[in-house]
PDB file of N, CA and C in Angstrom:
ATOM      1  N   UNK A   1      -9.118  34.714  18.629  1.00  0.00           N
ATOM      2  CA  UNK A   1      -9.462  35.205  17.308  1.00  0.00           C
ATOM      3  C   UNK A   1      -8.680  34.454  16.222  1.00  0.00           C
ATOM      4  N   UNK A   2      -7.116  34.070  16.315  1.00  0.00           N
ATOM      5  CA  UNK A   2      -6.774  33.157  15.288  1.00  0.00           C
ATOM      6  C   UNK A   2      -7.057  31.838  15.247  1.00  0.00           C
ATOM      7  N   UNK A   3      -7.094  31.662  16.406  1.00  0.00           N
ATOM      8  CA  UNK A   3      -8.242  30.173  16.337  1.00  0.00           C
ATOM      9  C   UNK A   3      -9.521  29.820  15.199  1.00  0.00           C
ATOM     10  N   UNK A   4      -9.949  30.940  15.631  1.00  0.00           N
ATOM     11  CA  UNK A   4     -11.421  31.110  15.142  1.00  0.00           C
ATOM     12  C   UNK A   4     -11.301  31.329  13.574  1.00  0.00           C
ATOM     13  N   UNK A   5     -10.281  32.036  12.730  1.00  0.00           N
ATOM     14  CA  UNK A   5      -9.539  32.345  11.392  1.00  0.00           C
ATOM     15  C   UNK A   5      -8.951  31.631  10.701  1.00  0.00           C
ATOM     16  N   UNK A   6      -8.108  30.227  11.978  1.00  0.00           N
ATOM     17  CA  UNK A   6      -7.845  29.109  11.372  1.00  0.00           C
ATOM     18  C   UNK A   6      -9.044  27.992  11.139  1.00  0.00           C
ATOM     19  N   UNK A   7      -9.602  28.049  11.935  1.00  0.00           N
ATOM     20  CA  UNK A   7     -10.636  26.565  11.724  1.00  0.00           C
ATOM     21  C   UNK A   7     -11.812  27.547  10.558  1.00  0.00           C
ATOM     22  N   UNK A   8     -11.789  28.401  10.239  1.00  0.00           N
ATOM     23  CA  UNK A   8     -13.070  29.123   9.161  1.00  0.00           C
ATOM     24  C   UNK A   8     -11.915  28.795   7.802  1.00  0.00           C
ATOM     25  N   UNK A   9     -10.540  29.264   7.839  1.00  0.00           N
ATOM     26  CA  UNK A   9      -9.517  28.895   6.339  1.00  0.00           C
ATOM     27  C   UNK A   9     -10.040  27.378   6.192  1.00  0.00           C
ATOM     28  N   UNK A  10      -9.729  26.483   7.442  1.00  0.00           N
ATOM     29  CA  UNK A  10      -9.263  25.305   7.061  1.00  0.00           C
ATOM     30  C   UNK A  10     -10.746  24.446   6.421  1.00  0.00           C
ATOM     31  N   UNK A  11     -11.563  25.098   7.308  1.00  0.00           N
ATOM     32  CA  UNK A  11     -13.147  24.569   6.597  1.00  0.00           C
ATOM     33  C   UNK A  11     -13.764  24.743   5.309  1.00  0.00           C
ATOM     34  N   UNK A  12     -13.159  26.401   5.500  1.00  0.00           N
ATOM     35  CA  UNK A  12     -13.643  26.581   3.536  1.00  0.00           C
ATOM     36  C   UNK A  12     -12.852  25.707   2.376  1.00  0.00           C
ATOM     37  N   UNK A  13     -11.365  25.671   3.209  1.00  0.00           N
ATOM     38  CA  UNK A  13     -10.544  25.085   2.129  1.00  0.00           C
ATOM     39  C   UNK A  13     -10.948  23.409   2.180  1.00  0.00           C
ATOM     40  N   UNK A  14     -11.341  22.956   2.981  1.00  0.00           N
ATOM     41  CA  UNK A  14     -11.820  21.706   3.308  1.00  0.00           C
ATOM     42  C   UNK A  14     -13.146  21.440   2.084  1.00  0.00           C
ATOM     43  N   UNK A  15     -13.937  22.363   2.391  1.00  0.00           N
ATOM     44  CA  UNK A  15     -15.299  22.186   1.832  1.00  0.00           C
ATOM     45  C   UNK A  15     -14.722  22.470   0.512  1.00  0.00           C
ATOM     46  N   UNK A  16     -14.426  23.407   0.046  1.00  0.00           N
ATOM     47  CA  UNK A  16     -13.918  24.016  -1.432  1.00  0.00           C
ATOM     48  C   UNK A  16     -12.866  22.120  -2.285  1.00  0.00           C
ATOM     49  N   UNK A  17     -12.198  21.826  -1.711  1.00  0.00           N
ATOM     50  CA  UNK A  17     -11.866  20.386  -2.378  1.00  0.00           C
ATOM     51  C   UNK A  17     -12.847  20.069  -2.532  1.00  0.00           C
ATOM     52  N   UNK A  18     -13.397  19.462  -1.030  1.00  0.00           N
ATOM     53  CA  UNK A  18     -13.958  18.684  -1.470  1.00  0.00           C
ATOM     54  C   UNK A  18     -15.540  18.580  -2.585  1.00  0.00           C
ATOM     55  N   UNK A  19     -15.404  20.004  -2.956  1.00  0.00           N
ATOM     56  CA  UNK A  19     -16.667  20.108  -3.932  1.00  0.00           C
ATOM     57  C   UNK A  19     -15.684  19.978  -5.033  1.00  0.00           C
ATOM     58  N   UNK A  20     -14.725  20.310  -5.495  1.00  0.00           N
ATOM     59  CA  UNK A  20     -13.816  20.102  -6.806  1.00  0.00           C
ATOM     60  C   UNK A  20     -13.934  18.726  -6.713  1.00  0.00           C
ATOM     61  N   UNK A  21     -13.630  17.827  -6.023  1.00  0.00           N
ATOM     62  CA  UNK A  21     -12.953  16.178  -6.003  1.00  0.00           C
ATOM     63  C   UNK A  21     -14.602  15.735  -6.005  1.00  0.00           C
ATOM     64  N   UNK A  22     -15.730  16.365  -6.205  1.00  0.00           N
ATOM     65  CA  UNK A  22     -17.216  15.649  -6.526  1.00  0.00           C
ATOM     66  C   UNK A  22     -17.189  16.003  -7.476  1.00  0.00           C
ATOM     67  N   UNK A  23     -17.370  17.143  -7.872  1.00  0.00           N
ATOM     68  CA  UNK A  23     -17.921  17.794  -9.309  1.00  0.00           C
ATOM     69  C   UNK A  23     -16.602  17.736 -10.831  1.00  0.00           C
ATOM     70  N   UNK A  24     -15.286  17.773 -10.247  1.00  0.00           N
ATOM     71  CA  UNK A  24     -14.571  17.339 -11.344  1.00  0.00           C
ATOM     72  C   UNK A  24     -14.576  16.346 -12.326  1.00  0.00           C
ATOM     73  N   UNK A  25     -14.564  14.933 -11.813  1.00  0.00           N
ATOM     74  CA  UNK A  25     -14.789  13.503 -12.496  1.00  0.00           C
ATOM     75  C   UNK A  25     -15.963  13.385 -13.040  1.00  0.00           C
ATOM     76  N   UNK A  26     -17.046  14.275 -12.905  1.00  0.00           N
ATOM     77  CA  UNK A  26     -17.935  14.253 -13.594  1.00  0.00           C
ATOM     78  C   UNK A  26     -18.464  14.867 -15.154  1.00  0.00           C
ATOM     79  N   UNK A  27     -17.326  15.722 -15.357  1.00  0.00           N
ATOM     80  CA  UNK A  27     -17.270  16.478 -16.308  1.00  0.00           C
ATOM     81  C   UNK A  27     -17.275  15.434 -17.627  1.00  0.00           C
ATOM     82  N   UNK A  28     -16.462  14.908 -17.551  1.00  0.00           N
ATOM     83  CA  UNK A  28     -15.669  13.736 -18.748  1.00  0.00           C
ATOM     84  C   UNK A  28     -16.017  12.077 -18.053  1.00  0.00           C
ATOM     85  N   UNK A  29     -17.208  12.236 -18.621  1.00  0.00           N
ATOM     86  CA  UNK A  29     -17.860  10.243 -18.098  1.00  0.00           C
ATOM     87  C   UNK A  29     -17.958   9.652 -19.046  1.00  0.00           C
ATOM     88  N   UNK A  30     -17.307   8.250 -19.273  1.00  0.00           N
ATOM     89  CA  UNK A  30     -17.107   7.702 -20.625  1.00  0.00           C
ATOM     90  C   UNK A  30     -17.561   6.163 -20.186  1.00  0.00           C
ATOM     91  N   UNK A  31     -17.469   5.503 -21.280  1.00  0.00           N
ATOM     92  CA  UNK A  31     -18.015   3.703 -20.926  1.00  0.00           C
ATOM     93  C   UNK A  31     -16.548   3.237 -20.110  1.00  0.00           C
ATOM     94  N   UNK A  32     -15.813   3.331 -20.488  1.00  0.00           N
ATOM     95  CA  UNK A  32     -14.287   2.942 -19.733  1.00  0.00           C
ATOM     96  C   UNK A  32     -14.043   3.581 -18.746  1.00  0.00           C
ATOM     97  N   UNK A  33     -14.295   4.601 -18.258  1.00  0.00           N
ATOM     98  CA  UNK A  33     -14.360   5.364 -16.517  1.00  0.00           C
ATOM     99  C   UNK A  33     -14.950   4.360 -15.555  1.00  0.00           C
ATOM    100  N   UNK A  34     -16.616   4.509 -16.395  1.00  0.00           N
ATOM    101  CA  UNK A  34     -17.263   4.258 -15.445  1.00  0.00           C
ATOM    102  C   UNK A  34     -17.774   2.596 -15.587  1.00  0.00           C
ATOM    103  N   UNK A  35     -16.605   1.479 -16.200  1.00  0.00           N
ATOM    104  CA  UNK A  35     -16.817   0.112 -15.996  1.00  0.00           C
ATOM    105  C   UNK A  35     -15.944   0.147 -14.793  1.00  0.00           C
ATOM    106  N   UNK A  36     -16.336  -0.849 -13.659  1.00  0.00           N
ATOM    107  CA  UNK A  36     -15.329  -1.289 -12.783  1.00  0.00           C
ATOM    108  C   UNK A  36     -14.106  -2.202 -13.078  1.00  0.00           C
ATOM    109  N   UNK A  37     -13.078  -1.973 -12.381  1.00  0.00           N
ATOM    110  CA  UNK A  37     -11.762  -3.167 -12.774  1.00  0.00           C
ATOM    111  C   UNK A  37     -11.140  -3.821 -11.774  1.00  0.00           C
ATOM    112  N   UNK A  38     -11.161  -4.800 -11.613  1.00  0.00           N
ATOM    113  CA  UNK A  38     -10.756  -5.653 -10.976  1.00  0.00           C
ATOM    114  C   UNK A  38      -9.511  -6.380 -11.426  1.00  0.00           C
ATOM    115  N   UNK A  39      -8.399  -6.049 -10.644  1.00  0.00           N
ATOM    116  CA  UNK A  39      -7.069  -6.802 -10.786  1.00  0.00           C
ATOM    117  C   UNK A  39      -6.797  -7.228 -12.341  1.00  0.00           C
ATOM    118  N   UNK A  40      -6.943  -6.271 -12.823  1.00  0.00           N
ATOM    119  CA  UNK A  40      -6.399  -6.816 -14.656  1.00  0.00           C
ATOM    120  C   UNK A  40      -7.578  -7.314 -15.523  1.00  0.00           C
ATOM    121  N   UNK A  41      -8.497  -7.406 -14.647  1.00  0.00           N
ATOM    122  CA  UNK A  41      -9.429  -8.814 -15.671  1.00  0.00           C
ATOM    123  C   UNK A  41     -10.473  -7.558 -15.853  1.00  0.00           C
ATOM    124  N   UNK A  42     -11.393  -8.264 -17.210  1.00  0.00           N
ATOM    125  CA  UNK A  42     -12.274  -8.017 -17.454  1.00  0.00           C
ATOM    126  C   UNK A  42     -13.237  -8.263 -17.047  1.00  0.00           C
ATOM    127  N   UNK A  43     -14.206  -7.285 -15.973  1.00  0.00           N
ATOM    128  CA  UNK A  43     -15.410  -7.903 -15.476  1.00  0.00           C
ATOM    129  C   UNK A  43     -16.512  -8.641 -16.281  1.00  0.00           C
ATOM    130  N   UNK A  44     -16.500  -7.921 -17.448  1.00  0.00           N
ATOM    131  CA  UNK A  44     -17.707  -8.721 -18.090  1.00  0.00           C
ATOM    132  C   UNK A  44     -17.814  -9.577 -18.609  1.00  0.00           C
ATOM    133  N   UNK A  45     -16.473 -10.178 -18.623  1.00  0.00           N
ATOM    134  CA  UNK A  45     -16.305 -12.135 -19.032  1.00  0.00           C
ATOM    135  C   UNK A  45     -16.693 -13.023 -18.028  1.00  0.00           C
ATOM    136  N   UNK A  46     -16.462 -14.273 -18.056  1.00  0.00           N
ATOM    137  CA  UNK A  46     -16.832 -15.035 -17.300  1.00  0.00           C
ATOM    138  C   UNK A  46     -15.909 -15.219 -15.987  1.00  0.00           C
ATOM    139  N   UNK A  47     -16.787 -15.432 -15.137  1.00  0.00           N
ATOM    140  CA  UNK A  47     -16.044 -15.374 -13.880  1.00  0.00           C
ATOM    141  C   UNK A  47     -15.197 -16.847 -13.583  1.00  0.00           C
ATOM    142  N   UNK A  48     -15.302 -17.580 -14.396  1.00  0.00           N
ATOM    143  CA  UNK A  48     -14.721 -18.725 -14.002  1.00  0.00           C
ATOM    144  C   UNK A  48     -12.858 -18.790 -14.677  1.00  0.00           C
ATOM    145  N   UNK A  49     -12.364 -17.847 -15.194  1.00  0.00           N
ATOM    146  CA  UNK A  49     -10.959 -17.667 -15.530  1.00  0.00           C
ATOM    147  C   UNK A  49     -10.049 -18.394 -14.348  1.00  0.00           C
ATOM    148  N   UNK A  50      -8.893 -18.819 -14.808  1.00  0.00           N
ATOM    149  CA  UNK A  50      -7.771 -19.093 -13.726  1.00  0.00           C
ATOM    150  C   UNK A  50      -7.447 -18.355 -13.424  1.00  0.00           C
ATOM    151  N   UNK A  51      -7.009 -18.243 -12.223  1.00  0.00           N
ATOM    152  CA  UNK A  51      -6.363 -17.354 -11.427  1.00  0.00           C
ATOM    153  C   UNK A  51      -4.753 -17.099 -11.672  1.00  0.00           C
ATOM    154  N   UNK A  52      -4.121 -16.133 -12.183  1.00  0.00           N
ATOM    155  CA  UNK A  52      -2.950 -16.067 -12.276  1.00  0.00           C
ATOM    156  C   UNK A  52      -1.988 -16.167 -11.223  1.00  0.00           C
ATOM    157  N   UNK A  53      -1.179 -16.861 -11.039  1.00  0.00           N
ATOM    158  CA  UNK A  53      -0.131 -17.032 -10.015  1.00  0.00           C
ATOM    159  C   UNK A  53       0.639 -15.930  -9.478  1.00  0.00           C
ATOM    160  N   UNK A  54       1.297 -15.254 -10.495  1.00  0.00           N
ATOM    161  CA  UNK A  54       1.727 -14.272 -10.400  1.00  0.00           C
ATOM    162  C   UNK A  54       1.456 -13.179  -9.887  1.00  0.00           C
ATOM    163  N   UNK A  55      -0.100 -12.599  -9.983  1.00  0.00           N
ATOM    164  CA  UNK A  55      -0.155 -11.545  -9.222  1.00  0.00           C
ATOM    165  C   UNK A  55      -0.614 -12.111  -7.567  1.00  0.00           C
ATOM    166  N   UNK A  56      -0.716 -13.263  -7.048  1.00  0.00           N
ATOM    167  CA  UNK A  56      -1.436 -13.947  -5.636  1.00  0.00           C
ATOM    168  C   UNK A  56       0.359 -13.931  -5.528  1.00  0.00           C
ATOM    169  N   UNK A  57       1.397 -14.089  -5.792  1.00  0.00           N
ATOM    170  CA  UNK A  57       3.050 -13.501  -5.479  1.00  0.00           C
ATOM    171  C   UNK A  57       3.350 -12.181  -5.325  1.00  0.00           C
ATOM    172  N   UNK A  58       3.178 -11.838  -6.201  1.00  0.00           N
ATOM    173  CA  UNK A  58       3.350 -10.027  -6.058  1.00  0.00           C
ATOM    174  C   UNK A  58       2.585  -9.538  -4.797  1.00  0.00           C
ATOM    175  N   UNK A  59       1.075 -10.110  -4.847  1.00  0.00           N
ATOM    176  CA  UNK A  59       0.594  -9.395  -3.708  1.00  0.00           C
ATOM    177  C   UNK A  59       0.915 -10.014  -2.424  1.00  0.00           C
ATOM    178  N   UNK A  60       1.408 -11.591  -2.328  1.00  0.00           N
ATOM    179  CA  UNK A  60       1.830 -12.025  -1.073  1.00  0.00           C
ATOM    180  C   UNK A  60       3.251 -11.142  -0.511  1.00  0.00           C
ATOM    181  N   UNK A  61       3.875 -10.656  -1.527  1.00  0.00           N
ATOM    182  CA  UNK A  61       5.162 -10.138  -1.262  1.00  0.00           C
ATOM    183  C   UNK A  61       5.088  -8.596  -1.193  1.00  0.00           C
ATOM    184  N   UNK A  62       4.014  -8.065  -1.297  1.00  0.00           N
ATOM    185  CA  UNK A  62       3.901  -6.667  -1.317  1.00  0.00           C
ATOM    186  C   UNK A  62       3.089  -6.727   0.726  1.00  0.00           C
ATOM    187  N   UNK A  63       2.969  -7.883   0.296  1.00  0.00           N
ATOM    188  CA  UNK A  63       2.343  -7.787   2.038  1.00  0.00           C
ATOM    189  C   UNK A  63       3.407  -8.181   3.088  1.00  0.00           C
ATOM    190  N   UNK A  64       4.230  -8.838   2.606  1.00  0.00           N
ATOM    191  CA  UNK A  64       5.092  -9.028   3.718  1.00  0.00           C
ATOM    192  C   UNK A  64       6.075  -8.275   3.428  1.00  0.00           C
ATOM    193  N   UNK A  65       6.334  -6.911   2.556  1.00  0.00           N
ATOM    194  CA  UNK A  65       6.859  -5.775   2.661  1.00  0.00           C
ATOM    195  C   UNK A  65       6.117  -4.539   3.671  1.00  0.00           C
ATOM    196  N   UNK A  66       5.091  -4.594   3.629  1.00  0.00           N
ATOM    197  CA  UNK A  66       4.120  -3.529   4.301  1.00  0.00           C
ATOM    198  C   UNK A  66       4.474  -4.028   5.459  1.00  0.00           C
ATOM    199  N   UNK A  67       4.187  -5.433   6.037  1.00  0.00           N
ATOM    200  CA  UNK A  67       4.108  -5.917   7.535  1.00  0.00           C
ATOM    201  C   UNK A  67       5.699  -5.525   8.016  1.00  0.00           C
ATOM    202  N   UNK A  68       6.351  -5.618   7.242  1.00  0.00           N
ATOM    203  CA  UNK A  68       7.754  -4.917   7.772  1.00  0.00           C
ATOM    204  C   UNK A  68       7.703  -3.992   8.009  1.00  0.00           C
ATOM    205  N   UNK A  69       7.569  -2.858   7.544  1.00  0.00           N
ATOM    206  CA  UNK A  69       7.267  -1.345   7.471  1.00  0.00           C
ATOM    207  C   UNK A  69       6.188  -1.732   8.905  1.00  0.00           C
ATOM    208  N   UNK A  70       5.392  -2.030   9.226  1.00  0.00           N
ATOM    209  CA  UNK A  70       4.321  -2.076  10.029  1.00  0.00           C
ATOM    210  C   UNK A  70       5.040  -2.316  11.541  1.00  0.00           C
ATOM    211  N   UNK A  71       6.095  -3.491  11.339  1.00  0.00           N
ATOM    212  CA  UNK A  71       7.018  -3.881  12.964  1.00  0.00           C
ATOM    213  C   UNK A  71       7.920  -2.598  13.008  1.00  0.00           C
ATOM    214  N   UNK A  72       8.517  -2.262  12.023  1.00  0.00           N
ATOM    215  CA  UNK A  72       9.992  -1.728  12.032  1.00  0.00           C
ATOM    216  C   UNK A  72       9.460   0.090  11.963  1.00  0.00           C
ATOM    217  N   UNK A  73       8.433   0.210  12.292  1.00  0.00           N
ATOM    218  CA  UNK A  73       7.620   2.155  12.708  1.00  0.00           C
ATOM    219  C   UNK A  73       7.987   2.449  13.864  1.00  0.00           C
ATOM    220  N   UNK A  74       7.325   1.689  14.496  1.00  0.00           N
ATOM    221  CA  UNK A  74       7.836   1.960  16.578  1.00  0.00           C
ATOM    222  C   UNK A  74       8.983   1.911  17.087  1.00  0.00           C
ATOM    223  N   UNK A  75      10.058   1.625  15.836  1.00  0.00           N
ATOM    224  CA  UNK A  75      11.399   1.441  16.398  1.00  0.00           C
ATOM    225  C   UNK A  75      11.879   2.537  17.322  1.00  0.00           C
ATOM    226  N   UNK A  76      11.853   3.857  16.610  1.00  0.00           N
ATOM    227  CA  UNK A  76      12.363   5.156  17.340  1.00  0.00           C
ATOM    228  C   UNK A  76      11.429   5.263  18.926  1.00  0.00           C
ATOM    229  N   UNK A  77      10.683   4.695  19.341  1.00  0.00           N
ATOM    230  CA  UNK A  77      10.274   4.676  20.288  1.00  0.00           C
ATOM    231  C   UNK A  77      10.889   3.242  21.353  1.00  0.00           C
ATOM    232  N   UNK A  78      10.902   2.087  20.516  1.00  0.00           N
ATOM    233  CA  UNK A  78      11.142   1.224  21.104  1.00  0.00           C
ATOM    234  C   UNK A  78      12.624   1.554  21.643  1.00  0.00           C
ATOM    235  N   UNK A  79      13.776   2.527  20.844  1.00  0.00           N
ATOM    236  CA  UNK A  79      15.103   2.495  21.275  1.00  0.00           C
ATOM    237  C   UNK A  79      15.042   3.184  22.534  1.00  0.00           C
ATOM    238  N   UNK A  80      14.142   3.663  22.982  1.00  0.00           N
ATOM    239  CA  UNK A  80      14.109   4.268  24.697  1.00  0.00           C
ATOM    240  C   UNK A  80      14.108   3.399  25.847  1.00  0.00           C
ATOM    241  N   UNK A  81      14.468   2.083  25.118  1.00  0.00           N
ATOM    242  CA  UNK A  81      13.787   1.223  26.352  1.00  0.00           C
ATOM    243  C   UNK A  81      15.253   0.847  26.931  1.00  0.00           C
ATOM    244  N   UNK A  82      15.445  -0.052  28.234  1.00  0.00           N
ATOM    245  CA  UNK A  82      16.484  -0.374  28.554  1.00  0.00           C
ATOM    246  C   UNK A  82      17.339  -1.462  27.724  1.00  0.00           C
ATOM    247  N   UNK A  83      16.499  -1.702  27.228  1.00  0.00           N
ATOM    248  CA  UNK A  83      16.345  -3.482  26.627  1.00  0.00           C
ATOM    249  C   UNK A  83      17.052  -2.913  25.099  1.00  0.00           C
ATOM    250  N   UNK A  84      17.734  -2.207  24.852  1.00  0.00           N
ATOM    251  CA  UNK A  84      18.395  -1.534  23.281  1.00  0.00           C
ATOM    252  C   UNK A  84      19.233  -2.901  22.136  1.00  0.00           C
ATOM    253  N   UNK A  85      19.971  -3.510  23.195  1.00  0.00           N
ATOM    254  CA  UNK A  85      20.426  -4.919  22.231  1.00  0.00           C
ATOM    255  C   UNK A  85      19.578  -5.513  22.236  1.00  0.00           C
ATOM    256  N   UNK A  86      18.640  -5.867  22.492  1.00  0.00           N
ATOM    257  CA  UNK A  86      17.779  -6.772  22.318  1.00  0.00           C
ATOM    258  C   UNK A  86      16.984  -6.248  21.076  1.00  0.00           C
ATOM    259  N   UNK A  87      16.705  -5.208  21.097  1.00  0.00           N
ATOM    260  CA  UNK A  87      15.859  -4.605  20.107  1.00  0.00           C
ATOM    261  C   UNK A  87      16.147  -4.295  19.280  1.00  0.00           C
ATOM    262  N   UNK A  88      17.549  -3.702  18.942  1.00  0.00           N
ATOM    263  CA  UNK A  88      18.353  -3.476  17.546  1.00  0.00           C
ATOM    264  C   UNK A  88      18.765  -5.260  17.059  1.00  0.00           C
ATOM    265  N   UNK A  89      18.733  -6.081  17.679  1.00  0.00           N
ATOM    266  CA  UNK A  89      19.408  -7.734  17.248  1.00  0.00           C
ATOM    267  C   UNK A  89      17.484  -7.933  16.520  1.00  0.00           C
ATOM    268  N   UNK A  90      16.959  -8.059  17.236  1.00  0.00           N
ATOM    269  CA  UNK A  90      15.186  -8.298  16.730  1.00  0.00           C
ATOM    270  C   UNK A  90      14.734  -7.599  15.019  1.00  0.00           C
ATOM    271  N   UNK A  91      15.643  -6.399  15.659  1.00  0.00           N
ATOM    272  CA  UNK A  91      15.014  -5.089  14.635  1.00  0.00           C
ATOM    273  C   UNK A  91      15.424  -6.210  13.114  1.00  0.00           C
ATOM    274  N   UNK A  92      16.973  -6.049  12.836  1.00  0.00           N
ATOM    275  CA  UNK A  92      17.837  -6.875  12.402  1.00  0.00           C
ATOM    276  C   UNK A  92      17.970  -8.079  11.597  1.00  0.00           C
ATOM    277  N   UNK A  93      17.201  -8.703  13.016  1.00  0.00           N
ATOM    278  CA  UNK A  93      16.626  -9.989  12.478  1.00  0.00           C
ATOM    279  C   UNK A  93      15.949 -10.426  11.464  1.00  0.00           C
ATOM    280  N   UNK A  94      14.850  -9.328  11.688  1.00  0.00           N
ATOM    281  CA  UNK A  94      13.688  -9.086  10.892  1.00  0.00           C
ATOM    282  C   UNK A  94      13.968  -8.416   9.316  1.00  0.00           C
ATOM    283  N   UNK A  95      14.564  -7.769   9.578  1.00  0.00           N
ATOM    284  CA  UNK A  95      15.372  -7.183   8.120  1.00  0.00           C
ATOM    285  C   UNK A  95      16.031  -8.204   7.153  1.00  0.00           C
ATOM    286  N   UNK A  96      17.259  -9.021   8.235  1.00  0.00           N
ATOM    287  CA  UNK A  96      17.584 -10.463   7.327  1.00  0.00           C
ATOM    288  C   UNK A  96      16.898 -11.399   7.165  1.00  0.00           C
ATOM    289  N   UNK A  97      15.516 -11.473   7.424  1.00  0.00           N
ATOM    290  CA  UNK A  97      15.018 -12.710   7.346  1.00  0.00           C
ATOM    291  C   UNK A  97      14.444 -12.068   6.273  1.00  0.00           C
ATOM    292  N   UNK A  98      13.494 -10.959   5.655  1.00  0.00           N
ATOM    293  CA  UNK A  98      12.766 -10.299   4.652  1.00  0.00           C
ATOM    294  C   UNK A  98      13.843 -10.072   3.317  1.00  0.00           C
ATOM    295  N   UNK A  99      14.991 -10.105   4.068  1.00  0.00           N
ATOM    296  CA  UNK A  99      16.451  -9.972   2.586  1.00  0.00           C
ATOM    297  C   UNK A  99      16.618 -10.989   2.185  1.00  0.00           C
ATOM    298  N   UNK A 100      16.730 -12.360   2.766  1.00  0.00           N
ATOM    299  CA  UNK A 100      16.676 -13.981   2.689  1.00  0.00           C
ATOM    300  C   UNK A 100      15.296 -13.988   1.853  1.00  0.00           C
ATOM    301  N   UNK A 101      14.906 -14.035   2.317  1.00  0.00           N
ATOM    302  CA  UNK A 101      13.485 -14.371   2.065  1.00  0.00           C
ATOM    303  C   UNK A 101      13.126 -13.468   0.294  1.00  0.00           C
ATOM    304  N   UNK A 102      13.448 -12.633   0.143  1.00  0.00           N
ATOM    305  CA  UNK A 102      13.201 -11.956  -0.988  1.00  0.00           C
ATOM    306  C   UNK A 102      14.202 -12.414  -2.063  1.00  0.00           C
ATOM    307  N   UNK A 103      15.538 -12.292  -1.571  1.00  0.00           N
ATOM    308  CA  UNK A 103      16.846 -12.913  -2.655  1.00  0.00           C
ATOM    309  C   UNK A 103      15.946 -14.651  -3.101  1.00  0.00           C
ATOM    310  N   UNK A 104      15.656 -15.589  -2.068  1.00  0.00           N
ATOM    311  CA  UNK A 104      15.220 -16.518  -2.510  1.00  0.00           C
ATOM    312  C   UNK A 104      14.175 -16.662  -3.679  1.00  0.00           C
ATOM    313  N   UNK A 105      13.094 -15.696  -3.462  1.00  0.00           N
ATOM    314  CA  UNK A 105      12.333 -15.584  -4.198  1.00  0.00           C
ATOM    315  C   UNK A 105      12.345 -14.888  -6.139  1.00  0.00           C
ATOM    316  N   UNK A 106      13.792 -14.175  -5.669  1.00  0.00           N
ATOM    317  CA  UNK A 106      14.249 -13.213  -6.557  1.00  0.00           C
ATOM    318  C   UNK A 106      15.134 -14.619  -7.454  1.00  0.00           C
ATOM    319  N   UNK A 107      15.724 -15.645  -6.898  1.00  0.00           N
ATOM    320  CA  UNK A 107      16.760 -16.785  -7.474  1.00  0.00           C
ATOM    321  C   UNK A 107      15.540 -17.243  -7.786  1.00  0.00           C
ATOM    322  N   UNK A 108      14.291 -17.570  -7.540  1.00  0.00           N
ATOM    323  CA  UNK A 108      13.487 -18.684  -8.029  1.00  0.00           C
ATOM    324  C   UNK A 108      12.588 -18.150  -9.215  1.00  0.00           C
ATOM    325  N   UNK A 109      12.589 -16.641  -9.678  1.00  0.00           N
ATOM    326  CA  UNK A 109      11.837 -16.096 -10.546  1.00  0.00           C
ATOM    327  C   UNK A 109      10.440 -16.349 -10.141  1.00  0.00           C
ATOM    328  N   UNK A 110      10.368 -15.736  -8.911  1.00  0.00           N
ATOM    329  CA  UNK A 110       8.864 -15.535  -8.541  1.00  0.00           C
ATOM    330  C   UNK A 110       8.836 -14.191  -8.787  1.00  0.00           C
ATOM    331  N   UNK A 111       9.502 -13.304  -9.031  1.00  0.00           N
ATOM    332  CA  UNK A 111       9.232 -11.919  -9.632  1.00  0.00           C
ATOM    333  C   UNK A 111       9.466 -11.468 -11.152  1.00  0.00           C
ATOM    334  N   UNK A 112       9.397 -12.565 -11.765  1.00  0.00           N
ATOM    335  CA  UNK A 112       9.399 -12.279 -13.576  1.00  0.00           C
ATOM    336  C   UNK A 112       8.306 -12.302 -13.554  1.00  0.00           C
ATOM    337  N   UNK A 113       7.754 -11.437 -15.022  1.00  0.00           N
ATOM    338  CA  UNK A 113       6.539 -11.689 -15.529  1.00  0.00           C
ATOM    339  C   UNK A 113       6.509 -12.686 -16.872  1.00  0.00           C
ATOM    340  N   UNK A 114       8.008 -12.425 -17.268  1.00  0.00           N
ATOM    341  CA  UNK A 114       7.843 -13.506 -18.895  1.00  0.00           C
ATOM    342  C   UNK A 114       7.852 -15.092 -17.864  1.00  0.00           C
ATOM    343  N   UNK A 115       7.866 -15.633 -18.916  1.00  0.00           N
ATOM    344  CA  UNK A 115       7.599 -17.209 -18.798  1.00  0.00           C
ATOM    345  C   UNK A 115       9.413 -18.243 -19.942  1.00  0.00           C
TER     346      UNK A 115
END
């Protein structure tokens, strides 16, 4: 019976969002809502603009922040193994090479936006 009380709460409350998160944004629709945006630019100019450097950095470096986060998740699992120095020196590794790697980038002003 609470089985049956939980999955009927969790459905109504399920269904009940998700009719707010349809029918809300619709209330207030304006020309600026509903143009699409793409990375800063204005879609309705010409598509032939240069490409800014700066944000193809930001996003190369926001990715090889995630891919860290991505190796360094399974750790608490990986420390079960026999193999523990090996895996805390790896873990490590990986940490100083992303701290190197970022200070460099941080000395070369690949993360300013002025000029």
């Amino acid at each position: 019976m609470n089985l049956m009380i939980t999955l009927l709460t969790n459905f109504m409350l399920a269904t009940l969002l998700m009719t707010i998160a349809f029918w809300l944004p619709q209330l207030n629709a304006y020309s600026e809502k509903t143009s699409p945006y793409e990375c800063g630019f204005d879609p309705m100019m010409s598509a032939r603009l240069p490409f800014s450097m700066k944000f193809f950095l930001v996003a190369i470096t926001f990715l090889l922040f995630d891919l860290e986060i991505a190796l360094l998740l399974p750790l608490p699992w990986a420390s079960q193994t026999n193999n523990l120095n090996t895996m805390l020196i790896m873990a490590l590794l990986l940490i100083f090479l992303l701290a190197v790697s970022l200070a460099y980038e941080w000395t070369q002003k690949g993360l300013e936006w002025t000029e």
